[in-house]
PDB file of N, CA and C in Angstrom:
ATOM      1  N   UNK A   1     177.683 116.705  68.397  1.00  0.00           N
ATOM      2  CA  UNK A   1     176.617 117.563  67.947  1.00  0.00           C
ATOM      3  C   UNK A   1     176.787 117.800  66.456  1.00  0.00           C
ATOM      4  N   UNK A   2     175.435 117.674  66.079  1.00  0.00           N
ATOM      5  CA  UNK A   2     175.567 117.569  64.478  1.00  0.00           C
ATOM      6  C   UNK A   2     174.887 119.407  64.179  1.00  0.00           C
ATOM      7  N   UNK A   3     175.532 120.016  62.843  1.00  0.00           N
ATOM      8  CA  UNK A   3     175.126 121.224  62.739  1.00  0.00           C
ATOM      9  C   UNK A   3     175.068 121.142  61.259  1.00  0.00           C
ATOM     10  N   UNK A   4     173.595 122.102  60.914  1.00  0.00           N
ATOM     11  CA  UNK A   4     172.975 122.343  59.445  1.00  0.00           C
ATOM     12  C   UNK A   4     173.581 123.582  59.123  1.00  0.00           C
ATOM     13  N   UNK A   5     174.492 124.320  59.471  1.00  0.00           N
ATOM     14  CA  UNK A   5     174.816 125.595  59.339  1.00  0.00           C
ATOM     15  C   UNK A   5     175.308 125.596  58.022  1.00  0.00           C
ATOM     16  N   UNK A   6     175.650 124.693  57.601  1.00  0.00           N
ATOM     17  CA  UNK A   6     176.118 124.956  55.758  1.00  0.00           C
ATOM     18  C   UNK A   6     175.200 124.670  54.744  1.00  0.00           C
ATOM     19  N   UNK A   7     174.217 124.257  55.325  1.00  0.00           N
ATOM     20  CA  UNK A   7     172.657 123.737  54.686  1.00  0.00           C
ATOM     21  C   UNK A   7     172.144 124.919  54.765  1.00  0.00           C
ATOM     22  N   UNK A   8     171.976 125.683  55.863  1.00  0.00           N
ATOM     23  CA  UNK A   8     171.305 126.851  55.426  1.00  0.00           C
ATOM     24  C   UNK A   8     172.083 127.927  54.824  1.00  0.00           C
ATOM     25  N   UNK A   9     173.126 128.037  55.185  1.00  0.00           N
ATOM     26  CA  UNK A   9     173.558 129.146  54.645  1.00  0.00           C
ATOM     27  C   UNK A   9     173.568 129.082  53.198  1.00  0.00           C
ATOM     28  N   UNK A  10     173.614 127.869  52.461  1.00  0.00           N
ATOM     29  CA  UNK A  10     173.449 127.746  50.897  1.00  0.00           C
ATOM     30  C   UNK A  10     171.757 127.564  50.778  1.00  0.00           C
ATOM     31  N   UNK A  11     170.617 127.241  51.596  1.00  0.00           N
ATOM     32  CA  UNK A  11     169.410 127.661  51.263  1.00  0.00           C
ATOM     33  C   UNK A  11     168.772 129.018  51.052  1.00  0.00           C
ATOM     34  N   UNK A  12     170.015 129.833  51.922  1.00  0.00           N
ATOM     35  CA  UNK A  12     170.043 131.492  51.976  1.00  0.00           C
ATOM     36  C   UNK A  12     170.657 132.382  50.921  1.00  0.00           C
ATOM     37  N   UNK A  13     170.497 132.040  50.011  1.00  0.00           N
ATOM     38  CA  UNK A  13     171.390 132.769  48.991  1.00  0.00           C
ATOM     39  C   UNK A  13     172.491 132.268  48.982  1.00  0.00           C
ATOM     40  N   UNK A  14     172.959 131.579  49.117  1.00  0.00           N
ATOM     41  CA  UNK A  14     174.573 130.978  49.353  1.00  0.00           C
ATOM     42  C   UNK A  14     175.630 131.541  49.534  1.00  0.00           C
ATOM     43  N   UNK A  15     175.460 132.215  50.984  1.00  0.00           N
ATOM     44  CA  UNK A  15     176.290 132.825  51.911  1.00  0.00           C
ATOM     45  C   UNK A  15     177.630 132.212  51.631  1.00  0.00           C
ATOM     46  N   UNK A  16     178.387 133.327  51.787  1.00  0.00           N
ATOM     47  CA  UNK A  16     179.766 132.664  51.877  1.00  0.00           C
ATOM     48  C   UNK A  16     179.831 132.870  53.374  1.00  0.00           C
ATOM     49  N   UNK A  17     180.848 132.057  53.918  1.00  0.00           N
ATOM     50  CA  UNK A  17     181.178 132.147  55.224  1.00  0.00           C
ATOM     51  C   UNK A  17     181.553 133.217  55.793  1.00  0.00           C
ATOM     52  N   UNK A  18     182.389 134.290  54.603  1.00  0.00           N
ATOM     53  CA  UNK A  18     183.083 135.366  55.176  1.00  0.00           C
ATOM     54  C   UNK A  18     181.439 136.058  55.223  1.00  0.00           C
ATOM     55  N   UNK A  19     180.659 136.381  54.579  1.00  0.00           N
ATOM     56  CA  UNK A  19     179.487 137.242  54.684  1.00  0.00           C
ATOM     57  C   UNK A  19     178.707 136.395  55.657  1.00  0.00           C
ATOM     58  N   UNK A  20     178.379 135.344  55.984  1.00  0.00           N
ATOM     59  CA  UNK A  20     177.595 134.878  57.457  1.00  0.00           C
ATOM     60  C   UNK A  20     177.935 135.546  58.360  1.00  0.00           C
ATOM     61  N   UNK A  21     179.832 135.596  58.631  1.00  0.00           N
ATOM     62  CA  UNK A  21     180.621 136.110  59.894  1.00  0.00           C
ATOM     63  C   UNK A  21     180.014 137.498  59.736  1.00  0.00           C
ATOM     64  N   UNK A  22     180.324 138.084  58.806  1.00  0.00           N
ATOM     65  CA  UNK A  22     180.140 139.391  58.751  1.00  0.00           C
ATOM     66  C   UNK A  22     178.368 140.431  59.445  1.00  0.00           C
ATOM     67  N   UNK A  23     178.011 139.441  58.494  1.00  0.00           N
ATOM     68  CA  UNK A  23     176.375 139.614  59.454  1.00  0.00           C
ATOM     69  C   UNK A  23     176.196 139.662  60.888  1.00  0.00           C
ATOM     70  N   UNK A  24     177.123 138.802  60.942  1.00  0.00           N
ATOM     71  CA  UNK A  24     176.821 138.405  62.976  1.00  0.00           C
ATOM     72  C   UNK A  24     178.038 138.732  63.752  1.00  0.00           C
ATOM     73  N   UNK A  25     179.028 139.435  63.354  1.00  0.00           N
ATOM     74  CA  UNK A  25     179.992 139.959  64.218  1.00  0.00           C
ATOM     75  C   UNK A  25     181.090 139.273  64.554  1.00  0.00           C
ATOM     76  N   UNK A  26     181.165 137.933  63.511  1.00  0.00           N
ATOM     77  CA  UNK A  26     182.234 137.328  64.611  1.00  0.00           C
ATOM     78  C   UNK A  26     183.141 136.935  62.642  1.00  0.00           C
ATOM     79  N   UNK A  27     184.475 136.201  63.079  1.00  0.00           N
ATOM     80  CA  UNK A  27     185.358 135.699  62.196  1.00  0.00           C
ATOM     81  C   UNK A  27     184.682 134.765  61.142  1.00  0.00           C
ATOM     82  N   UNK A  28     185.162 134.593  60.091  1.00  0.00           N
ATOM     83  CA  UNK A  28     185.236 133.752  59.086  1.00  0.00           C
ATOM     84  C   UNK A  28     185.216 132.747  59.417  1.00  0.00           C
ATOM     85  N   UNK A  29     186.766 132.415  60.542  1.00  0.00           N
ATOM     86  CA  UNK A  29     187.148 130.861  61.472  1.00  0.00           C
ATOM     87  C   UNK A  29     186.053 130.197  62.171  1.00  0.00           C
ATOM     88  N   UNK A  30     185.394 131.504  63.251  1.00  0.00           N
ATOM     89  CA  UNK A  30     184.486 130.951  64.213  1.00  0.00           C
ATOM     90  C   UNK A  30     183.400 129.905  63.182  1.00  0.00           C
ATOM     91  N   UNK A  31     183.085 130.363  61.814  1.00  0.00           N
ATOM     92  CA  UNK A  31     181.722 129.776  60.719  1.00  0.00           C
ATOM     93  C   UNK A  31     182.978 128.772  60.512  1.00  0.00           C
ATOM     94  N   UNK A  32     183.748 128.544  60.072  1.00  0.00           N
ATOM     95  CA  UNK A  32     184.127 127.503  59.786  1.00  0.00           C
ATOM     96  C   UNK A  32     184.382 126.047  60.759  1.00  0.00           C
ATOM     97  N   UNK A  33     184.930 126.731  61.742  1.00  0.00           N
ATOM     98  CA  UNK A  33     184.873 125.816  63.110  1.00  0.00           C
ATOM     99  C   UNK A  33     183.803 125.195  63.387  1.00  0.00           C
ATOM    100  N   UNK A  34     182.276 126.097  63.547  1.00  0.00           N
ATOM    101  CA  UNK A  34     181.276 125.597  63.662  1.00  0.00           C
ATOM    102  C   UNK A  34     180.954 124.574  62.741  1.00  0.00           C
ATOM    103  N   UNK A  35     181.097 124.669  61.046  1.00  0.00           N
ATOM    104  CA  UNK A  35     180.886 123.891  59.944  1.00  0.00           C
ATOM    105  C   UNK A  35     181.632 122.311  60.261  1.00  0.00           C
ATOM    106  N   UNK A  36     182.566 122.556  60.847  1.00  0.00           N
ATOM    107  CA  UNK A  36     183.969 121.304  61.407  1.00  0.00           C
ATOM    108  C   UNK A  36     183.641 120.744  62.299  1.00  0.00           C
ATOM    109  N   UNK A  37     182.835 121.414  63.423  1.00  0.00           N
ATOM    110  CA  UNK A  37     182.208 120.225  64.008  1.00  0.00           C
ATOM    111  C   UNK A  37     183.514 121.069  65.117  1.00  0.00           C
ATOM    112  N   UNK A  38     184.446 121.553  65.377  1.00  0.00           N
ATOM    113  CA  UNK A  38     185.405 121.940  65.853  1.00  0.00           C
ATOM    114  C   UNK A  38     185.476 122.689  67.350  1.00  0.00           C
ATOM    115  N   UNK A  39     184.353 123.497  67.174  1.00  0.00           N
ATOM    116  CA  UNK A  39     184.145 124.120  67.719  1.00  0.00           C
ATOM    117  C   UNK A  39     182.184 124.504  68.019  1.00  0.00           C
ATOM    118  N   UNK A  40     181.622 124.605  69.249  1.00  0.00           N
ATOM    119  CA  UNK A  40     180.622 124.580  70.053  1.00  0.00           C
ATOM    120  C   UNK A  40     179.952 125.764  70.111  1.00  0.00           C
ATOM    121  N   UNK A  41     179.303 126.552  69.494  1.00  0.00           N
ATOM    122  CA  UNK A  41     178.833 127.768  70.028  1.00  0.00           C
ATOM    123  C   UNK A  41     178.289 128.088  71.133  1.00  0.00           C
ATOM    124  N   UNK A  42     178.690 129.229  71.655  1.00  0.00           N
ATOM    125  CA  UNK A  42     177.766 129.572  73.119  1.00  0.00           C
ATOM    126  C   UNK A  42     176.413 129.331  72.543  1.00  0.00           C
ATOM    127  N   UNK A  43     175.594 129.594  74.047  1.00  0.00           N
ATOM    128  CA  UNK A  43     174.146 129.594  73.344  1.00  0.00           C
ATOM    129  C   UNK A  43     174.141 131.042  72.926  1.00  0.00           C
ATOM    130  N   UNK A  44     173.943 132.090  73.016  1.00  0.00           N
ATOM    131  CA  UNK A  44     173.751 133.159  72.485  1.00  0.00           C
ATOM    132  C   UNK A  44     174.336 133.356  70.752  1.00  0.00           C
ATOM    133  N   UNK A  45     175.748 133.069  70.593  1.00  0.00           N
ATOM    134  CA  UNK A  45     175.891 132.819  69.140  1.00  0.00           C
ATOM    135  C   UNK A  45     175.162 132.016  68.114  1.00  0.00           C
ATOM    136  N   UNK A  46     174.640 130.963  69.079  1.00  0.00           N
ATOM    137  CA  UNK A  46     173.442 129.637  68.506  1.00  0.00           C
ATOM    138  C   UNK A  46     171.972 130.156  67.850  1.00  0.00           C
ATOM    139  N   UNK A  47     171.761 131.169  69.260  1.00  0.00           N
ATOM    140  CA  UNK A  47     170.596 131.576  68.938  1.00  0.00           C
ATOM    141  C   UNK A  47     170.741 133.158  67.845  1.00  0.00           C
ATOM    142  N   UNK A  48     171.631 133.653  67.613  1.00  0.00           N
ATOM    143  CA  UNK A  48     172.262 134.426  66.846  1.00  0.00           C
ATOM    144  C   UNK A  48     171.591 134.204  65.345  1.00  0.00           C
ATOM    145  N   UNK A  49     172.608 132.449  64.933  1.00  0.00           N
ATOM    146  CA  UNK A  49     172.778 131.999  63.896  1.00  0.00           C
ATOM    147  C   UNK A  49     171.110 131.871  63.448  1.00  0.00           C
ATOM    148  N   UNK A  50     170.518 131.062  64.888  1.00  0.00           N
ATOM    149  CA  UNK A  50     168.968 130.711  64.143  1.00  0.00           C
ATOM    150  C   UNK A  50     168.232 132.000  63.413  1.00  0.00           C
ATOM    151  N   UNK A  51     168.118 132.530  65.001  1.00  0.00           N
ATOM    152  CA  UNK A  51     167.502 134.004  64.187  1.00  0.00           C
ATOM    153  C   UNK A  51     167.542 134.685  62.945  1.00  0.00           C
ATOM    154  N   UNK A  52     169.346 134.387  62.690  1.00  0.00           N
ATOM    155  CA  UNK A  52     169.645 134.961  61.384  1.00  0.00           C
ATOM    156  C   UNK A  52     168.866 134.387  60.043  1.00  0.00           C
ATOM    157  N   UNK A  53     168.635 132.974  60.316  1.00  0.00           N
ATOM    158  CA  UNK A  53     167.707 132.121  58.883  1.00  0.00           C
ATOM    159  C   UNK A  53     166.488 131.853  59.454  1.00  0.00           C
ATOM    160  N   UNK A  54     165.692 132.502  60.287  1.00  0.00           N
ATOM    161  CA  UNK A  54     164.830 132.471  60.915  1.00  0.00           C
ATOM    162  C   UNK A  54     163.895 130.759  61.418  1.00  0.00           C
ATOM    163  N   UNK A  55     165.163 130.062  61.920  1.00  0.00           N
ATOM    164  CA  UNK A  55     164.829 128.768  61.995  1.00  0.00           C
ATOM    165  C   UNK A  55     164.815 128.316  63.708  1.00  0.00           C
ATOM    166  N   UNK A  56     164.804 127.478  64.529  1.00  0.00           N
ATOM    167  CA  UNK A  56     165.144 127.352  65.768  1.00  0.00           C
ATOM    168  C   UNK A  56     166.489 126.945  65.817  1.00  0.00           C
ATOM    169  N   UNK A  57     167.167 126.980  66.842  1.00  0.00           N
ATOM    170  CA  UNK A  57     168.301 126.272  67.626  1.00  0.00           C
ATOM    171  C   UNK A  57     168.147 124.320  67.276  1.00  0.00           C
ATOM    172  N   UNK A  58     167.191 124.021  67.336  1.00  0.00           N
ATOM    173  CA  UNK A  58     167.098 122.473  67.134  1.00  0.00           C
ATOM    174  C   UNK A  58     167.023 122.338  65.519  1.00  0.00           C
ATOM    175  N   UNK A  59     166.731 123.044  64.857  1.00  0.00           N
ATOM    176  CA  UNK A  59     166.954 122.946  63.547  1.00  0.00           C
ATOM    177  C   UNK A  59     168.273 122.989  63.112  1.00  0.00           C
ATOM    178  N   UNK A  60     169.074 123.825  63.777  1.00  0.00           N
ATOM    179  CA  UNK A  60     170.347 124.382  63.385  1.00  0.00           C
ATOM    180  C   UNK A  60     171.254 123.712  63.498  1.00  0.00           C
ATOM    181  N   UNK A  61     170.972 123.132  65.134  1.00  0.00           N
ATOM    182  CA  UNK A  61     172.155 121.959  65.274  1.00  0.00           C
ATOM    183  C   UNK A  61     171.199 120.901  66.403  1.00  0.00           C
ATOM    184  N   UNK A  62     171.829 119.455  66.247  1.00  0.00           N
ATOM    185  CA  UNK A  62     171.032 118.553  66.775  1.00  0.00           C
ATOM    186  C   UNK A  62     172.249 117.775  67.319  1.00  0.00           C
ATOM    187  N   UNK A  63     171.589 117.377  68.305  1.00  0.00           N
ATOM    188  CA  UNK A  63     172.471 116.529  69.320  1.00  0.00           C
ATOM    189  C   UNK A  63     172.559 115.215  68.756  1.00  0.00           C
ATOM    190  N   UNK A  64     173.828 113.940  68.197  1.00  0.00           N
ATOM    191  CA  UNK A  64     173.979 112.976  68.134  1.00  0.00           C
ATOM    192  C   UNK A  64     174.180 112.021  69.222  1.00  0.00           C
ATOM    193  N   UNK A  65     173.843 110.449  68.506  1.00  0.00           N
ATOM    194  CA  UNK A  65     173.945 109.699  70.167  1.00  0.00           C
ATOM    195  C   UNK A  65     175.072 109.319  70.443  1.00  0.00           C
ATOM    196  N   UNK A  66     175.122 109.444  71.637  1.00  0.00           N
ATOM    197  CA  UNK A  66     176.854 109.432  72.702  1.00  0.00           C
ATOM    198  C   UNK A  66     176.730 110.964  73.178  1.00  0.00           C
ATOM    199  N   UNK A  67     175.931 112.056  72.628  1.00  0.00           N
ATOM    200  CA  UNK A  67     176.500 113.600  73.088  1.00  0.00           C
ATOM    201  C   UNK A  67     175.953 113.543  74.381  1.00  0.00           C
ATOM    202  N   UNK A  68     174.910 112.721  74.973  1.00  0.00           N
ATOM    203  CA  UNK A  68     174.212 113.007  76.305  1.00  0.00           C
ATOM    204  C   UNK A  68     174.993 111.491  76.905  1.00  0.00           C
ATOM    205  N   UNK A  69     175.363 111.668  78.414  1.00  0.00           N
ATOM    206  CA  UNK A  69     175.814 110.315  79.259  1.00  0.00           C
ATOM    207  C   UNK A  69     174.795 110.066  79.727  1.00  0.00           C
ATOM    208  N   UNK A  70     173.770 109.344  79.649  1.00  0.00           N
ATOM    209  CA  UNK A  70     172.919 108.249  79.840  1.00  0.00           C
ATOM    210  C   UNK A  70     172.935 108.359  81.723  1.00  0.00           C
ATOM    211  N   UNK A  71     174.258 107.982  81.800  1.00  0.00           N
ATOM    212  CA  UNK A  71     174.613 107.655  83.240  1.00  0.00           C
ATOM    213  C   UNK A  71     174.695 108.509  84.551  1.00  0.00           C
ATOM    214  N   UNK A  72     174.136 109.789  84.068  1.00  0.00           N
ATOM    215  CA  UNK A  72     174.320 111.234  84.989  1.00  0.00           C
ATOM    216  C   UNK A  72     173.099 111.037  85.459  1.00  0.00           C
TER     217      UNK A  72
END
């Protein structure tokens, strides 16, 4: 899963990570993890983030190919 979260946050005034976290309740790490690709947000943190730059969930982060098994 591919994520724009550092695209917007510098279209937003150019959030630092510690002030994104801060907005939305959670760590510095959790924004960075997300930025790393590292770590997955629930959906509720997902829809958190959109809300926060008033964009959708599919804007925010987009599924790359291999993320869905074809074969299910």
């Amino acid at each position: 899963m591919k994520t724009n979260l550092r695209k917007y946050r510098f279209e937003n005034g150019e959030l630092s990570q510690q002030q994104l976290a801060d907005m939305i309740g959670v760590s510095r790490q959790t924004i960075v993890s997300i930025e790393k690709n590292d770590y997955s947000p629930s959906v509720k943190l997902a829809l958190i983030l959109a809300k926060k730059f008033n964009i959708t969930v599919e804007q925010l982060f987009e599924l790359e190919e291999g993320d869905i098994d074809e074969t299910r």
